[in-house]
N, C-alpha and C. Protein backbone atom coordinates (compact mmCIF):
# COMPACT_ATOMS: atom_id res chain seq x y z
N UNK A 1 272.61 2.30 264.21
CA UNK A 1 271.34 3.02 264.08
C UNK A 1 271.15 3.92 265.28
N UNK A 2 270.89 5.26 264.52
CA UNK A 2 270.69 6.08 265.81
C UNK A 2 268.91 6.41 265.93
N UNK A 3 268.45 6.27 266.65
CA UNK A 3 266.51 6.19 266.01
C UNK A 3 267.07 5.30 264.91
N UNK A 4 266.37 5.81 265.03
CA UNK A 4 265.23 5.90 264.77
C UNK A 4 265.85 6.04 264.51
N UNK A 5 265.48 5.67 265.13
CA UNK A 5 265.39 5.17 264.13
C UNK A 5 264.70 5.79 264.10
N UNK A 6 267.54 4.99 264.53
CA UNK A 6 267.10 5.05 263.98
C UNK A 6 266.25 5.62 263.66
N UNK A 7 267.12 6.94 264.26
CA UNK A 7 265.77 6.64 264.27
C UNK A 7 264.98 6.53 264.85
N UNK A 8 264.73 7.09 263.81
CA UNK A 8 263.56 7.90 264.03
C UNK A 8 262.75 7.24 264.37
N UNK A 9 262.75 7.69 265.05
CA UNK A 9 262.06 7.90 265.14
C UNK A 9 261.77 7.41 264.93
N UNK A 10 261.76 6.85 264.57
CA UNK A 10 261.26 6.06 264.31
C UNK A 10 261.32 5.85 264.02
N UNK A 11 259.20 2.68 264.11
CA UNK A 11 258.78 1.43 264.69
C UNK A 11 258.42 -0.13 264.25
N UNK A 12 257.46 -1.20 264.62
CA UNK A 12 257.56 -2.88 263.90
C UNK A 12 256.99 -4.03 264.52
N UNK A 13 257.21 -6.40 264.97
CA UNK A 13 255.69 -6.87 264.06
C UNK A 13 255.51 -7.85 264.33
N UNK A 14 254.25 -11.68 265.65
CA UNK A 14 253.44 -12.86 265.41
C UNK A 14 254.11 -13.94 264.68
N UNK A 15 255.12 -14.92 265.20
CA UNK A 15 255.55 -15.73 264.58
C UNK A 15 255.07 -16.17 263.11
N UNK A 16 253.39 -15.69 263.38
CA UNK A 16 252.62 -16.29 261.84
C UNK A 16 251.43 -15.32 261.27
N UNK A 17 250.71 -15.63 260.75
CA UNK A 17 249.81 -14.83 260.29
C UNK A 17 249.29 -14.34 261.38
N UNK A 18 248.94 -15.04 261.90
CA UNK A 18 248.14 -13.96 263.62
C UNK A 18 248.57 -14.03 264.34
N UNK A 19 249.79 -13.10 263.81
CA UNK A 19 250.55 -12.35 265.09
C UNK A 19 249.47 -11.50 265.29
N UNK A 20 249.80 -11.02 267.00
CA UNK A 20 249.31 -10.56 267.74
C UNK A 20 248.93 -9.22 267.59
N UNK A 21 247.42 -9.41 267.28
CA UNK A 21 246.70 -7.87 266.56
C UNK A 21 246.75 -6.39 267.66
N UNK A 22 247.49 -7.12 268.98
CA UNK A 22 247.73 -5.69 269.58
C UNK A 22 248.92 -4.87 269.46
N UNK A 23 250.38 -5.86 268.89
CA UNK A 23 250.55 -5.06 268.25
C UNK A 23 250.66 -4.46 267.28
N UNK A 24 250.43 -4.91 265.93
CA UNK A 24 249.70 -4.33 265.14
C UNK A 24 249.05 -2.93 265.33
N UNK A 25 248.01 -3.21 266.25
CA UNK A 25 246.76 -1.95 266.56
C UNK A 25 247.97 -0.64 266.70
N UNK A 26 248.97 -1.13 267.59
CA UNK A 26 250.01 -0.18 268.24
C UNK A 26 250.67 0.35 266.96
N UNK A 27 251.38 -0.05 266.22
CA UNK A 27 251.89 0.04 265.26
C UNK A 27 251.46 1.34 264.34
N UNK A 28 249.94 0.58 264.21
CA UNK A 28 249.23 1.71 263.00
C UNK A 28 248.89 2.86 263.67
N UNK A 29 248.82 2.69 264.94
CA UNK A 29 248.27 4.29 265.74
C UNK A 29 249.52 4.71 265.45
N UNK A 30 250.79 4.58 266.00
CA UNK A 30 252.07 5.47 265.78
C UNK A 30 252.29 6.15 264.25
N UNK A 31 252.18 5.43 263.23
CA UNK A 31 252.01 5.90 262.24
C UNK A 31 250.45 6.95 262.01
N UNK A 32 249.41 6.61 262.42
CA UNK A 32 248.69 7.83 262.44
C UNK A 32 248.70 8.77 263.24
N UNK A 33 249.50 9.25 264.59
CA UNK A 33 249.77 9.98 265.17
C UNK A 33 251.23 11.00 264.37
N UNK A 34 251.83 9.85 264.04
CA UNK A 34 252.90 10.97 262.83
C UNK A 34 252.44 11.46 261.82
N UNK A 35 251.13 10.68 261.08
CA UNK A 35 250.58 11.77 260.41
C UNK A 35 249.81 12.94 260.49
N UNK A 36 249.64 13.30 261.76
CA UNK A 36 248.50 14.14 262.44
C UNK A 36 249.01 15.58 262.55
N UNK A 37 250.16 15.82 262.26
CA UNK A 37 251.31 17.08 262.15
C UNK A 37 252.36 17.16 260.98
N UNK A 38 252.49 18.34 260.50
CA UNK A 38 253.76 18.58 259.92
C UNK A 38 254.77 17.81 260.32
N UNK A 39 255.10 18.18 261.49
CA UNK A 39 256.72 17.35 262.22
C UNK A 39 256.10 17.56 263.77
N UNK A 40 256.93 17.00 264.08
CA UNK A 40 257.22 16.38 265.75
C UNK A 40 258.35 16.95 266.06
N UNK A 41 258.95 17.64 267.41
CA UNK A 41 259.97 17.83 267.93
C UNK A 41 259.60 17.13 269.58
N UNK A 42 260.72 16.54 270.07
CA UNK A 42 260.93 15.78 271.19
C UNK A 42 262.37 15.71 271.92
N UNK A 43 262.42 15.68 272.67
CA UNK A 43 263.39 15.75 273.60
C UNK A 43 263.82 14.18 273.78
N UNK A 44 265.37 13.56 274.31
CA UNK A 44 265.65 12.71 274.32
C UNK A 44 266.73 12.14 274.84
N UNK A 45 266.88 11.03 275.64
CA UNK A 45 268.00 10.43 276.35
C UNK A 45 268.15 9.17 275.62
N UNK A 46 269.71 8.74 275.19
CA UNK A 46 270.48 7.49 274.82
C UNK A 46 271.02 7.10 275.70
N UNK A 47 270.98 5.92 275.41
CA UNK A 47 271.57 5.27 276.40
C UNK A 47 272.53 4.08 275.73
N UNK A 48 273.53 3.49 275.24
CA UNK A 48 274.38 2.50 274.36
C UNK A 48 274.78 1.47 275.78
N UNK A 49 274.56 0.03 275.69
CA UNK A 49 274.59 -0.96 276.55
C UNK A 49 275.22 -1.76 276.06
N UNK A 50 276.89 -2.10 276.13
CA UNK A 50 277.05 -3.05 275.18
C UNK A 50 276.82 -4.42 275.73
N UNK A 51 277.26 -5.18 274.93
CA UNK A 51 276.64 -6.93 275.19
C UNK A 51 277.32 -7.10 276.61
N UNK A 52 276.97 -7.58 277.33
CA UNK A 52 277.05 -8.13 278.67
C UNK A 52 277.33 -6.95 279.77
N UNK A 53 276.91 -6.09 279.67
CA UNK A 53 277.39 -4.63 280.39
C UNK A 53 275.69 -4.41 281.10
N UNK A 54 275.78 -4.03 282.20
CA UNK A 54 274.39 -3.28 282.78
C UNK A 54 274.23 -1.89 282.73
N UNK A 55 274.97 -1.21 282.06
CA UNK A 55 274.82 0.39 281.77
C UNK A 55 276.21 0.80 281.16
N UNK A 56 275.68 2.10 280.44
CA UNK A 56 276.26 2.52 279.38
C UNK A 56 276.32 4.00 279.76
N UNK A 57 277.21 4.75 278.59
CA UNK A 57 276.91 6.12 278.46
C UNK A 57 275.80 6.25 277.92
N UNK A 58 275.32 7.95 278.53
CA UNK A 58 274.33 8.36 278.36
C UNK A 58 274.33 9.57 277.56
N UNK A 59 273.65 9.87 276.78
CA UNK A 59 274.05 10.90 275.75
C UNK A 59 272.11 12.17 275.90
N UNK A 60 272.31 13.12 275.70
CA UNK A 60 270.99 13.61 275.32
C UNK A 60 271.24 14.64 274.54
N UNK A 61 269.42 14.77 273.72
CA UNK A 61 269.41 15.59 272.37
C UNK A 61 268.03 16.26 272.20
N UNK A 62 267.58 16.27 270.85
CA UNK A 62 266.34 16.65 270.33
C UNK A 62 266.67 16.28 269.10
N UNK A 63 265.11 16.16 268.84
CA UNK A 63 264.76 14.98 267.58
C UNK A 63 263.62 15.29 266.81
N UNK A 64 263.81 15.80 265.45
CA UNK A 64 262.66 16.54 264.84
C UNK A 64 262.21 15.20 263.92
N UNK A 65 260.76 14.89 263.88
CA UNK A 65 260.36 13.91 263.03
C UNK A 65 259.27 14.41 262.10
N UNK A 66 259.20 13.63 261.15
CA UNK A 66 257.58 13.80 259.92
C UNK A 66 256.93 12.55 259.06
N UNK A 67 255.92 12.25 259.01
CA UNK A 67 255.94 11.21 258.48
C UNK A 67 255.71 11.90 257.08
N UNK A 68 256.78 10.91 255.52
CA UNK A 68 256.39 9.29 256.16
C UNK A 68 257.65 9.19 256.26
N UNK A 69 259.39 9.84 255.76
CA UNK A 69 260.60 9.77 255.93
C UNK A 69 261.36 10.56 256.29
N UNK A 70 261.31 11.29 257.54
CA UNK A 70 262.15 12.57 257.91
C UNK A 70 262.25 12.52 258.98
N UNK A 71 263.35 12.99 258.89
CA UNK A 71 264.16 12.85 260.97
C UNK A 71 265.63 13.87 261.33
N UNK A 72 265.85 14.42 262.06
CA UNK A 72 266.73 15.07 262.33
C UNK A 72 267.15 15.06 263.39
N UNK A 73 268.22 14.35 263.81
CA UNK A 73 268.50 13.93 265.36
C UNK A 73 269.95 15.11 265.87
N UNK A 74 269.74 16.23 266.71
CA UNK A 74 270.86 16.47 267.55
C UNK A 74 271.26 15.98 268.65
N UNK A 75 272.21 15.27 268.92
CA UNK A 75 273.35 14.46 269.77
C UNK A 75 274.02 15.50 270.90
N UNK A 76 273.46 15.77 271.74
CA UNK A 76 274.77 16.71 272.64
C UNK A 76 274.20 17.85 273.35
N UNK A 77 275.00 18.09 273.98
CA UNK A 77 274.50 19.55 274.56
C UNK A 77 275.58 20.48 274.73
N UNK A 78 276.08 21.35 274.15
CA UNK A 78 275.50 21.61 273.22
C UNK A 78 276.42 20.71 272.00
N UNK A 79 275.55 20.43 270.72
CA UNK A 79 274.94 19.36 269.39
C UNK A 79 276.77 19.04 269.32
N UNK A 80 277.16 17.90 269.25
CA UNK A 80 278.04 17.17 269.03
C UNK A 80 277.81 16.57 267.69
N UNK A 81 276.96 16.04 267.28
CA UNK A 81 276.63 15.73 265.65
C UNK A 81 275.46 15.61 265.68
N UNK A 82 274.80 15.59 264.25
CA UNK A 82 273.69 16.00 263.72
C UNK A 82 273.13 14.77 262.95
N UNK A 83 272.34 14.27 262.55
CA UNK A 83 271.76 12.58 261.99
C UNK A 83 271.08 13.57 261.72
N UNK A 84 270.70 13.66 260.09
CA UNK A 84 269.39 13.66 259.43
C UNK A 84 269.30 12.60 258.01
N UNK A 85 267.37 12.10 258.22
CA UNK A 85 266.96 11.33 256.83
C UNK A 85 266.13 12.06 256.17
N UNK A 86 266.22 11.75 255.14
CA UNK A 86 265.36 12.55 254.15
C UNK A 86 265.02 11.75 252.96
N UNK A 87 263.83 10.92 252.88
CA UNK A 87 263.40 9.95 252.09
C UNK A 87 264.60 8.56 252.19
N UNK A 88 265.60 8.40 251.31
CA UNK A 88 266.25 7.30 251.28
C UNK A 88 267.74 7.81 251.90
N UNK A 89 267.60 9.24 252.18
CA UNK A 89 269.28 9.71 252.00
C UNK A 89 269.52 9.89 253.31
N UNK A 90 270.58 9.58 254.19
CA UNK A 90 270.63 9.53 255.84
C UNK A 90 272.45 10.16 255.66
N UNK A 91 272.14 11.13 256.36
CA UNK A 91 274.03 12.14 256.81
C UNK A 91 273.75 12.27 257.80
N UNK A 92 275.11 12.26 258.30
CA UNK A 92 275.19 12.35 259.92
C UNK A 92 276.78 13.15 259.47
N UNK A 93 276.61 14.48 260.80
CA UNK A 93 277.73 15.32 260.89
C UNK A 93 278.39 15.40 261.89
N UNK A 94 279.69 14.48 262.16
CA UNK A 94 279.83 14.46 263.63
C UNK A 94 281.28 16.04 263.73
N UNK A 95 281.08 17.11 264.71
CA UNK A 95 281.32 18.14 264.63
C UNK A 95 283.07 18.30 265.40
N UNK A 96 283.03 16.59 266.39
CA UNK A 96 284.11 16.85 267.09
C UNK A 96 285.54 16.10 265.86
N UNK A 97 285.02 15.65 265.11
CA UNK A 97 286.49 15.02 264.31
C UNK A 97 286.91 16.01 263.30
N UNK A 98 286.16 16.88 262.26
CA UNK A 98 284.78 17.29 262.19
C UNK A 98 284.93 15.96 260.67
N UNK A 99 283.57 15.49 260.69
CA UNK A 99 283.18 14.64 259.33
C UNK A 99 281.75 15.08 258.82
N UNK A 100 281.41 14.55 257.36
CA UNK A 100 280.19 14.27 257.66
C UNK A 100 280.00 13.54 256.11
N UNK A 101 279.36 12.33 256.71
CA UNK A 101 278.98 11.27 255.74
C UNK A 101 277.75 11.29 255.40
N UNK A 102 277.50 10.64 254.18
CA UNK A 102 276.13 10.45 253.36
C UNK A 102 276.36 8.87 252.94
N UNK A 103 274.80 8.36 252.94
CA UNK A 103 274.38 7.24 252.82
C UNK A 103 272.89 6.91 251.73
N UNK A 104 273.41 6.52 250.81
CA UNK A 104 271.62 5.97 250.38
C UNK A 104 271.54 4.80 250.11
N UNK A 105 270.21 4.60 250.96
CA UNK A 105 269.50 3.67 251.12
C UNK A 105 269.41 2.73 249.99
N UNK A 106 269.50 1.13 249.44
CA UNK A 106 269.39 0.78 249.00
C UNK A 106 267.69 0.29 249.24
N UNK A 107 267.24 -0.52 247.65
CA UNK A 107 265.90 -1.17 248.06
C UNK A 107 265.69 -1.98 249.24
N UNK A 108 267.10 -3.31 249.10
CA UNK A 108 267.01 -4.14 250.36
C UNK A 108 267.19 -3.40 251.99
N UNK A 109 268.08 -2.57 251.84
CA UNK A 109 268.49 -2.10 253.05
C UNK A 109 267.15 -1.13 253.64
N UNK A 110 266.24 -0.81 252.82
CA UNK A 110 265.10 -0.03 253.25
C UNK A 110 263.99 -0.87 253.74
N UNK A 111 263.93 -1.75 253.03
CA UNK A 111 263.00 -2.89 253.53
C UNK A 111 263.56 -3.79 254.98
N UNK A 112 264.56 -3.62 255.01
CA UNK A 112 265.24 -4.45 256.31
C UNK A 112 264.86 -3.11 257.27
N UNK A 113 264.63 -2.11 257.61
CA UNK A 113 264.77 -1.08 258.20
C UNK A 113 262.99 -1.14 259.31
N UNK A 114 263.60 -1.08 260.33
CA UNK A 114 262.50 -0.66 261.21
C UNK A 114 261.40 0.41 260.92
N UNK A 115 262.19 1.39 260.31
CA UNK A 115 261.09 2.77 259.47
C UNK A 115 260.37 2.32 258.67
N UNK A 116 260.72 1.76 257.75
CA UNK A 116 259.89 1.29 256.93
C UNK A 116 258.53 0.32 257.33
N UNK A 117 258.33 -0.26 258.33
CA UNK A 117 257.83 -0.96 258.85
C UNK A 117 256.47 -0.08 259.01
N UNK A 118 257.11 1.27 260.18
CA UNK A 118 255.99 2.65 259.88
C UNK A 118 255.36 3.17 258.93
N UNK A 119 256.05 3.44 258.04
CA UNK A 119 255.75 3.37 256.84
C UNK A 119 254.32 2.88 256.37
N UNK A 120 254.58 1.69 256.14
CA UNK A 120 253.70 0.95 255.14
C UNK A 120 254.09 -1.01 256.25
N UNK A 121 253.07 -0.64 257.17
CA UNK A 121 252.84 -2.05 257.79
C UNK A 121 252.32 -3.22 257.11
N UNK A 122 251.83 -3.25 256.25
CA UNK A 122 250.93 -4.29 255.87
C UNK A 122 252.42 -4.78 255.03
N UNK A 123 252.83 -4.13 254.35
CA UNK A 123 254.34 -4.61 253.28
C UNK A 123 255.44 -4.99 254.68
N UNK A 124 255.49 -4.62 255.54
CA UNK A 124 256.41 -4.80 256.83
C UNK A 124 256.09 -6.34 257.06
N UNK A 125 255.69 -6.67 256.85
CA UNK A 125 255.14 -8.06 257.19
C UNK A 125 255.89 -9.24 256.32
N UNK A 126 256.32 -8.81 255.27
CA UNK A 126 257.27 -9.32 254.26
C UNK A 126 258.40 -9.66 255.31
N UNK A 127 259.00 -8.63 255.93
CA UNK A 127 260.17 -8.55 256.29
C UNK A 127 259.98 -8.61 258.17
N UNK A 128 259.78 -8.32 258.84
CA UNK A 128 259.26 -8.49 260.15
C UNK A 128 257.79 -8.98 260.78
N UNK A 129 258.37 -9.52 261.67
CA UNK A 129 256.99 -10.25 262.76
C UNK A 129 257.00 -9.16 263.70
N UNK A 130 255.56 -8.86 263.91
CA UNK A 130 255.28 -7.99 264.72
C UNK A 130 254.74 -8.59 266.15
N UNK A 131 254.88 -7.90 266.99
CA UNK A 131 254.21 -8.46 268.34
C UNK A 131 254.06 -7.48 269.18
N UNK A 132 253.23 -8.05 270.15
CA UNK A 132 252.46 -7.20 271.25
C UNK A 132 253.89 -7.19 272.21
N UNK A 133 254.14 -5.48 272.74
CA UNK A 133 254.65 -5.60 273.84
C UNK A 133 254.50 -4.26 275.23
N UNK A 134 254.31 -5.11 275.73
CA UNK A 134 253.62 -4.12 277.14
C UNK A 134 252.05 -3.75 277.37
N UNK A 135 251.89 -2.63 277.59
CA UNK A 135 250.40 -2.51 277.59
C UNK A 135 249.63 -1.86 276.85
N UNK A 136 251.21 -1.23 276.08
CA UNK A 136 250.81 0.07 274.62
C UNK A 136 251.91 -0.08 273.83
N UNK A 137 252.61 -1.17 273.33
CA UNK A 137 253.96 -1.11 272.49
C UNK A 137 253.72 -2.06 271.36
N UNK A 138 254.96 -2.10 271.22
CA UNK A 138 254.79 -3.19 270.26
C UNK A 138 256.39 -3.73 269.55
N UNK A 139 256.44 -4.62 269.43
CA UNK A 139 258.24 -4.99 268.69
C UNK A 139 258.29 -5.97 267.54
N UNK A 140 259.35 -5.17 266.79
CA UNK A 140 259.60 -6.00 265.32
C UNK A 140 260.62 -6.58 265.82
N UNK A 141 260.59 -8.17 264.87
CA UNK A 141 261.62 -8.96 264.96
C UNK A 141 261.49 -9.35 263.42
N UNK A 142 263.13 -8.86 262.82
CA UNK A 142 263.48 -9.36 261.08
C UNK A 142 263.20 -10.48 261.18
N UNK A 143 262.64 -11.04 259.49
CA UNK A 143 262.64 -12.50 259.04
C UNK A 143 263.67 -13.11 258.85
N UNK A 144 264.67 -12.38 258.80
CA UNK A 144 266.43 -12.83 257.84
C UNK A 144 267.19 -12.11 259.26
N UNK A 145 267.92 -12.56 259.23
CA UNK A 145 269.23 -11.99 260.12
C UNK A 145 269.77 -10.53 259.32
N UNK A 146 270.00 -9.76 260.25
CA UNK A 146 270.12 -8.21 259.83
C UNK A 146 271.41 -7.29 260.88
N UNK A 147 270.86 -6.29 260.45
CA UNK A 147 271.85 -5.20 261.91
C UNK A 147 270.71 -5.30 262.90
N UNK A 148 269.56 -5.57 262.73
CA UNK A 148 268.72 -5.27 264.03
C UNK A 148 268.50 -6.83 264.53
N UNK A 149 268.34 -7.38 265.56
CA UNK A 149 267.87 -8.52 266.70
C UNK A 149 266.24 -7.96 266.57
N UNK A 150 266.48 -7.21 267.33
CA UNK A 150 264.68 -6.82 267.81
C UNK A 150 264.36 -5.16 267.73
N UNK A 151 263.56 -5.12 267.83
CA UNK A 151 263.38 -3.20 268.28
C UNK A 151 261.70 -3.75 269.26
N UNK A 152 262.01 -2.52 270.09
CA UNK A 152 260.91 -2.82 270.74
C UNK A 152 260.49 -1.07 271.29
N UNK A 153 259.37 -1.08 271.09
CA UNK A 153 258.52 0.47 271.17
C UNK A 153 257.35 0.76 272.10
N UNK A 154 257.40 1.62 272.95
CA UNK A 154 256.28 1.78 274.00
C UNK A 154 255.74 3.26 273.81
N UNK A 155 254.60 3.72 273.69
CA UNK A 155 254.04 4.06 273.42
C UNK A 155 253.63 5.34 274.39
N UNK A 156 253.18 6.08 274.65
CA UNK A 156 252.73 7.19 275.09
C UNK A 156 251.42 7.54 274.95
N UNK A 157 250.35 7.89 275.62
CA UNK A 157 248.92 8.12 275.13
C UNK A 157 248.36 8.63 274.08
N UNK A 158 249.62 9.76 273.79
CA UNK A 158 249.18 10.54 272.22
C UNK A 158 249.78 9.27 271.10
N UNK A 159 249.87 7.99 271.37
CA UNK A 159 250.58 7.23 270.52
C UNK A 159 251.71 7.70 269.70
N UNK A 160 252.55 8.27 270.67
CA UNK A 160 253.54 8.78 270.07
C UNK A 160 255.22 7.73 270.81
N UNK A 161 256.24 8.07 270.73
CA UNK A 161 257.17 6.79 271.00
C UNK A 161 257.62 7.61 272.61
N UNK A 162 257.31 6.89 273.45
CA UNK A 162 258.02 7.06 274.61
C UNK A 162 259.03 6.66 275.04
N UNK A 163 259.50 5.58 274.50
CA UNK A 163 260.73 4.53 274.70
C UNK A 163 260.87 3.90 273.42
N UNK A 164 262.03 3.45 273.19
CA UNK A 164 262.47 2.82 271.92
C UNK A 164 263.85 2.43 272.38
N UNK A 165 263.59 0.83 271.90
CA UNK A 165 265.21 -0.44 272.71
C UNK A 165 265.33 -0.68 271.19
N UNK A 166 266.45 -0.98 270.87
CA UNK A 166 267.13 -1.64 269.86
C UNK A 166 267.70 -2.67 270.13
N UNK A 167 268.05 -3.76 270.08
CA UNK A 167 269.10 -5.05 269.99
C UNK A 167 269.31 -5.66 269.17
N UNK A 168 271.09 -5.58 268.82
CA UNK A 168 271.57 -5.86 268.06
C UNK A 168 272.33 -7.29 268.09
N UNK A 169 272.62 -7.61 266.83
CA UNK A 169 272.78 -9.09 267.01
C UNK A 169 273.69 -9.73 267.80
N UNK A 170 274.82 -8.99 268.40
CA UNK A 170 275.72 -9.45 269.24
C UNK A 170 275.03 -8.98 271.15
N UNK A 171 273.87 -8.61 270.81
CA UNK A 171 273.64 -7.94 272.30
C UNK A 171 273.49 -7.18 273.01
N UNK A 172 274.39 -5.84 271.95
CA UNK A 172 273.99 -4.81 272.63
C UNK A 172 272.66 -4.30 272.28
N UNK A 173 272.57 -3.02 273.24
CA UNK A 173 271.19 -2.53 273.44
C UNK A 173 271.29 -0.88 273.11
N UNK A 174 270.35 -0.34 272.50
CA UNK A 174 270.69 0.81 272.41
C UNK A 174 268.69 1.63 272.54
N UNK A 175 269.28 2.18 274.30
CA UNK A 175 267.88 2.99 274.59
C UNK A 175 267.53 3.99 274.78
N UNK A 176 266.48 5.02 273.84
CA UNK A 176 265.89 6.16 273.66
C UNK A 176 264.82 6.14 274.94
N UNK A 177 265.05 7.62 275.30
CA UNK A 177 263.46 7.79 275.88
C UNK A 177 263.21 8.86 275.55
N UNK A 178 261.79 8.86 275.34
CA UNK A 178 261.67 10.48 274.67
C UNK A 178 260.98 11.34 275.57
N UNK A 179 260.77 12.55 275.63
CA UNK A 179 259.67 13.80 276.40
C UNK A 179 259.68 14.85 275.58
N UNK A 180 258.46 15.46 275.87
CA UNK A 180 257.87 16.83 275.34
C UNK A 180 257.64 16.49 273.64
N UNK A 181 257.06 15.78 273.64
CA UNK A 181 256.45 15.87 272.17
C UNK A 181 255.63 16.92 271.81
N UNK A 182 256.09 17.79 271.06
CA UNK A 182 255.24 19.14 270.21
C UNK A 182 255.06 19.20 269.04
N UNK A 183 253.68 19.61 268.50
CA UNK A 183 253.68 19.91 266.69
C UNK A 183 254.42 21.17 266.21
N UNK A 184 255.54 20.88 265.26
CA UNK A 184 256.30 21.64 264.56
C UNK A 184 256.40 21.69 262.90
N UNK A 185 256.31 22.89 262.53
CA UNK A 185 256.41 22.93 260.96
C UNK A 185 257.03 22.38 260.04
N UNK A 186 258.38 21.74 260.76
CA UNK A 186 259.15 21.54 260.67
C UNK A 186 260.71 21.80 260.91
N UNK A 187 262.35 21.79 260.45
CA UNK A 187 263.47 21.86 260.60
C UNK A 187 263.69 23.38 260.55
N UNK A 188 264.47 24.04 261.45
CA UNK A 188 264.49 25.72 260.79
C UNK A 188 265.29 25.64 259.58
N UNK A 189 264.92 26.46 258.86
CA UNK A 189 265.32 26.44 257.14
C UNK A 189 265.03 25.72 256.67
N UNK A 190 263.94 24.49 257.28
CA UNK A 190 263.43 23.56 255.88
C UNK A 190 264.06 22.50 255.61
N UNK A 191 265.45 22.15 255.68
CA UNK A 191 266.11 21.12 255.62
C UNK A 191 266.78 20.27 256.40
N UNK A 192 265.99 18.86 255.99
CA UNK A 192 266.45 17.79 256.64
C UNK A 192 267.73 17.12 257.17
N UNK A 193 268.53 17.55 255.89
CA UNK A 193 269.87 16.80 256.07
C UNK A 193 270.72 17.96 256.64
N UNK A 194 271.43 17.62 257.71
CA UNK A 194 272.16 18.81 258.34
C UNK A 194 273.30 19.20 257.26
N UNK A 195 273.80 20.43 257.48
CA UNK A 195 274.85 21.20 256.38
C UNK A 195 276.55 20.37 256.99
N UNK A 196 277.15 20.47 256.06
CA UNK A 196 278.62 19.96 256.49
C UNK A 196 279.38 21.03 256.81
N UNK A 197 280.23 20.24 257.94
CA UNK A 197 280.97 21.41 258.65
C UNK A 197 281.58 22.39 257.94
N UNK A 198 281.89 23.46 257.91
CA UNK A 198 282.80 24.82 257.29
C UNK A 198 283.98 24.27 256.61
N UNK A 199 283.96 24.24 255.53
CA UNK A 199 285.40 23.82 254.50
C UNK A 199 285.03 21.93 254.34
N UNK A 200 284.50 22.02 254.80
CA UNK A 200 284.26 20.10 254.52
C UNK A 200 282.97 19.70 253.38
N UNK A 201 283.59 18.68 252.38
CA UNK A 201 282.58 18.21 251.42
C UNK A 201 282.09 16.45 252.27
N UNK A 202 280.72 16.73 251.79
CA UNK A 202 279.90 15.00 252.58
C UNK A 202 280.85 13.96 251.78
N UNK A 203 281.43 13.28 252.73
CA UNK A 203 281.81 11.84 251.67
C UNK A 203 280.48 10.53 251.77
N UNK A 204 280.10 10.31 250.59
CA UNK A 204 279.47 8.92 250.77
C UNK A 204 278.87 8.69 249.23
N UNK A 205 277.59 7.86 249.03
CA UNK A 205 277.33 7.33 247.67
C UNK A 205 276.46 7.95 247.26
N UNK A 206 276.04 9.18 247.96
CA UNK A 206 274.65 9.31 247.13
C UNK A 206 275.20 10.72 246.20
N UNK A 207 274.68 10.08 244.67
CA UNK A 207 274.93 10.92 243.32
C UNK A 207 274.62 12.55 243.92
């Protein structure tokens, strides 16, 4: 998962029914701050930590978001590959092999998904425990064992994502930080899913 999540961009959730209503509170502001614009563009540093390692490579990009399913992540400087979602359908174009794959989302695999969580929180609850973390965040932890351990999200005053940790079930860590959040119309030309490289067809499942 890249963002935002995965991603995008994007976020997630109280061992029990009352889990902890702060984060919650956190939760639903991020989702109403993505609805408050067309799209979001943001600036961004990765960071990949694998299991027992104290630092990783560092990668940076820009990251166009919209609620309630759209994301467009460039990787590089200059763009090494391209991650875009667009409702259930997620391609990523990586430019140095050159590839570029397509993916759709199944029902289960959408519901296991941290986005979805943004989405539609109250149904997130099916599938993740939410909890308070920090002084403006908040972190999902799956009900079932998954690709994700935890995600954990901190917040920014415009309740927008300032940081975003991933951990995955063997350990590693994978950390976003974001800057310069701006309202944008959206993607230039409108589309989400980046184009495949020159002479190359997308391999993957979606019809």
């Amino acid at each position: 998962m890249k963002i935002v999540l995965a991603t995008a961009v994007t976020g997630v959730l109280a061992a029990s029914a009352a889990a902890g209503s702060g984060g919650m509170d956190a939760l639903q502001q991020l989702g109403g701050a993505l609805r408050s614009a067309p799209a979001w563009h943001g600036e961004y540093t990765q960071e990949y930590i694998s299991a027992g390692m104290s630092s990783g490579e560092v990668l940076v990009g820009e990251v166009l978001a919209a609620w309630p399913d759209r994301a467009l992540f460039h990787t590089g400087d200059p763009t090494t590959q391209l991650m875009g979602l667009d409702g259930r359908v997620v391609r990523l174009v990586d430019f140095s092999v050159p590839s570029c794959d397509e993916h759709l989302l199944d029902d289960d695999e959408w519901a296991r998904i941290p986005l979805a969580a943004v989405l539609d929180p109250q149904s997130a609850l099916d599938h993740f425990t939410v909890l308070e973390h920090g002084e403006h965040g908040f972190a999902l932890v799956p009900r079932e064992p998954g690709g994700v351990a935890r995600l954990e999200v901190v917040l920014n005053e415009a309740n927008l994502p300032q940081e975003v940790v991933v951990i995955d079930p063997q350990g590693a860590t994978n950390r976003l930080r974001f800057t310069g959040w701006r309202r944008v119309d959206g993607p230039p030309g409108g589309s989400w899913l980046p184009d495949s490289p020159p002479g190359l067809d997308c391999i993957g499942d979606n019809p």
